[in-house]
Protein backbone atom coordinates (compact mmCIF):
# COMPACT_ATOMS: atom_id res chain seq x y z
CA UNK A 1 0.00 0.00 0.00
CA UNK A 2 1.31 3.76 -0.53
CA UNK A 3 1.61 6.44 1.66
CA UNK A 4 -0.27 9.16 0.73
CA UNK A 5 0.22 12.15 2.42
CA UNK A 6 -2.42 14.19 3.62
CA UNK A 7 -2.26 18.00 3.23
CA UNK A 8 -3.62 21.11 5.42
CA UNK A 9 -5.64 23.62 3.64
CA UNK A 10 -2.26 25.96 3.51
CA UNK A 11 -0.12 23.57 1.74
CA UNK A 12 -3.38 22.98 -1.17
CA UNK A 13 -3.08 27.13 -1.39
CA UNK A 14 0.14 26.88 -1.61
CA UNK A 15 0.64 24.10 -4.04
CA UNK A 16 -2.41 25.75 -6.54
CA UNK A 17 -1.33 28.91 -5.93
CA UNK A 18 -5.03 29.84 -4.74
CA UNK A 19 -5.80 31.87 -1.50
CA UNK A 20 -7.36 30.02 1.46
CA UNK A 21 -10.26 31.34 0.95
CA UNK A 22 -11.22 30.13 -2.40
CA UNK A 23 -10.80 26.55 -1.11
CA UNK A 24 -13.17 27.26 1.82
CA UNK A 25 -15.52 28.47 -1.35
CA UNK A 26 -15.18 25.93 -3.51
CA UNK A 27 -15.50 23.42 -0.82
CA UNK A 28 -18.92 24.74 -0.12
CA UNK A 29 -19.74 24.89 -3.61
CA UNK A 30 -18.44 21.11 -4.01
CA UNK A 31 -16.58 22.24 -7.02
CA UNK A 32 -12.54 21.82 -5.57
CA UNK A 33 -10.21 19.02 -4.46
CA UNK A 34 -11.74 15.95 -2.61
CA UNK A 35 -11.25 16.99 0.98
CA UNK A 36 -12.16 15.58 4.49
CA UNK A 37 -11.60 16.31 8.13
CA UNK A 38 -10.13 14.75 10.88
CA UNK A 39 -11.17 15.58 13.93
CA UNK A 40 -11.68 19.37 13.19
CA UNK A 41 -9.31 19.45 10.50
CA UNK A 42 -9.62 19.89 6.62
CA UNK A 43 -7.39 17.33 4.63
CA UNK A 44 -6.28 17.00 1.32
CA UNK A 45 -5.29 13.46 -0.19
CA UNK A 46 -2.07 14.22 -2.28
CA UNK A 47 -2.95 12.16 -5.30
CA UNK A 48 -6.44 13.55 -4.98
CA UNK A 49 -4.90 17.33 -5.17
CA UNK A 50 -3.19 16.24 -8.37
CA UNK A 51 -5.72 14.03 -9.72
CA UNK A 52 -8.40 16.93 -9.15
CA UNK A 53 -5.32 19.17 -11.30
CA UNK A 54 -5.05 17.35 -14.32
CA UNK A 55 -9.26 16.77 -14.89
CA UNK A 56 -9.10 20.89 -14.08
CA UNK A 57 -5.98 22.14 -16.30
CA UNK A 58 -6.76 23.23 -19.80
CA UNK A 59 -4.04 22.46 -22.26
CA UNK A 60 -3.09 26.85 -23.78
């Protein structure tokens, strides 16, 4: 089995390059990266976060 590491909400804005608050928006809208909590905290599955990148990135 692989480890996949689990991100915080500030390492998704920083990876995307995306303030904080558009994750908190798009995870209300449904519309961002897979996420979950544990406990009280929001995380990010790695290979979901780049998964969720390449069905979202538009070839220029």
């Amino acid at each position: 089995m692989r480890h996949d590491p689990l991100w915080t909400v500030d390492d998704v804005s920083r990876y995307l390059g995306v303030p904080v608050q558009t994750l908190y928006d798009w995870r209300l809208k449904g519309t961002g990266p897979p996420v979950f909590k544990v406990g009280r905290h929001l995380r990010y599955r790695e290979s979901a976060v780049m998964e969720w990148l390449e069905r979202h990135t538009a070839v220029a």
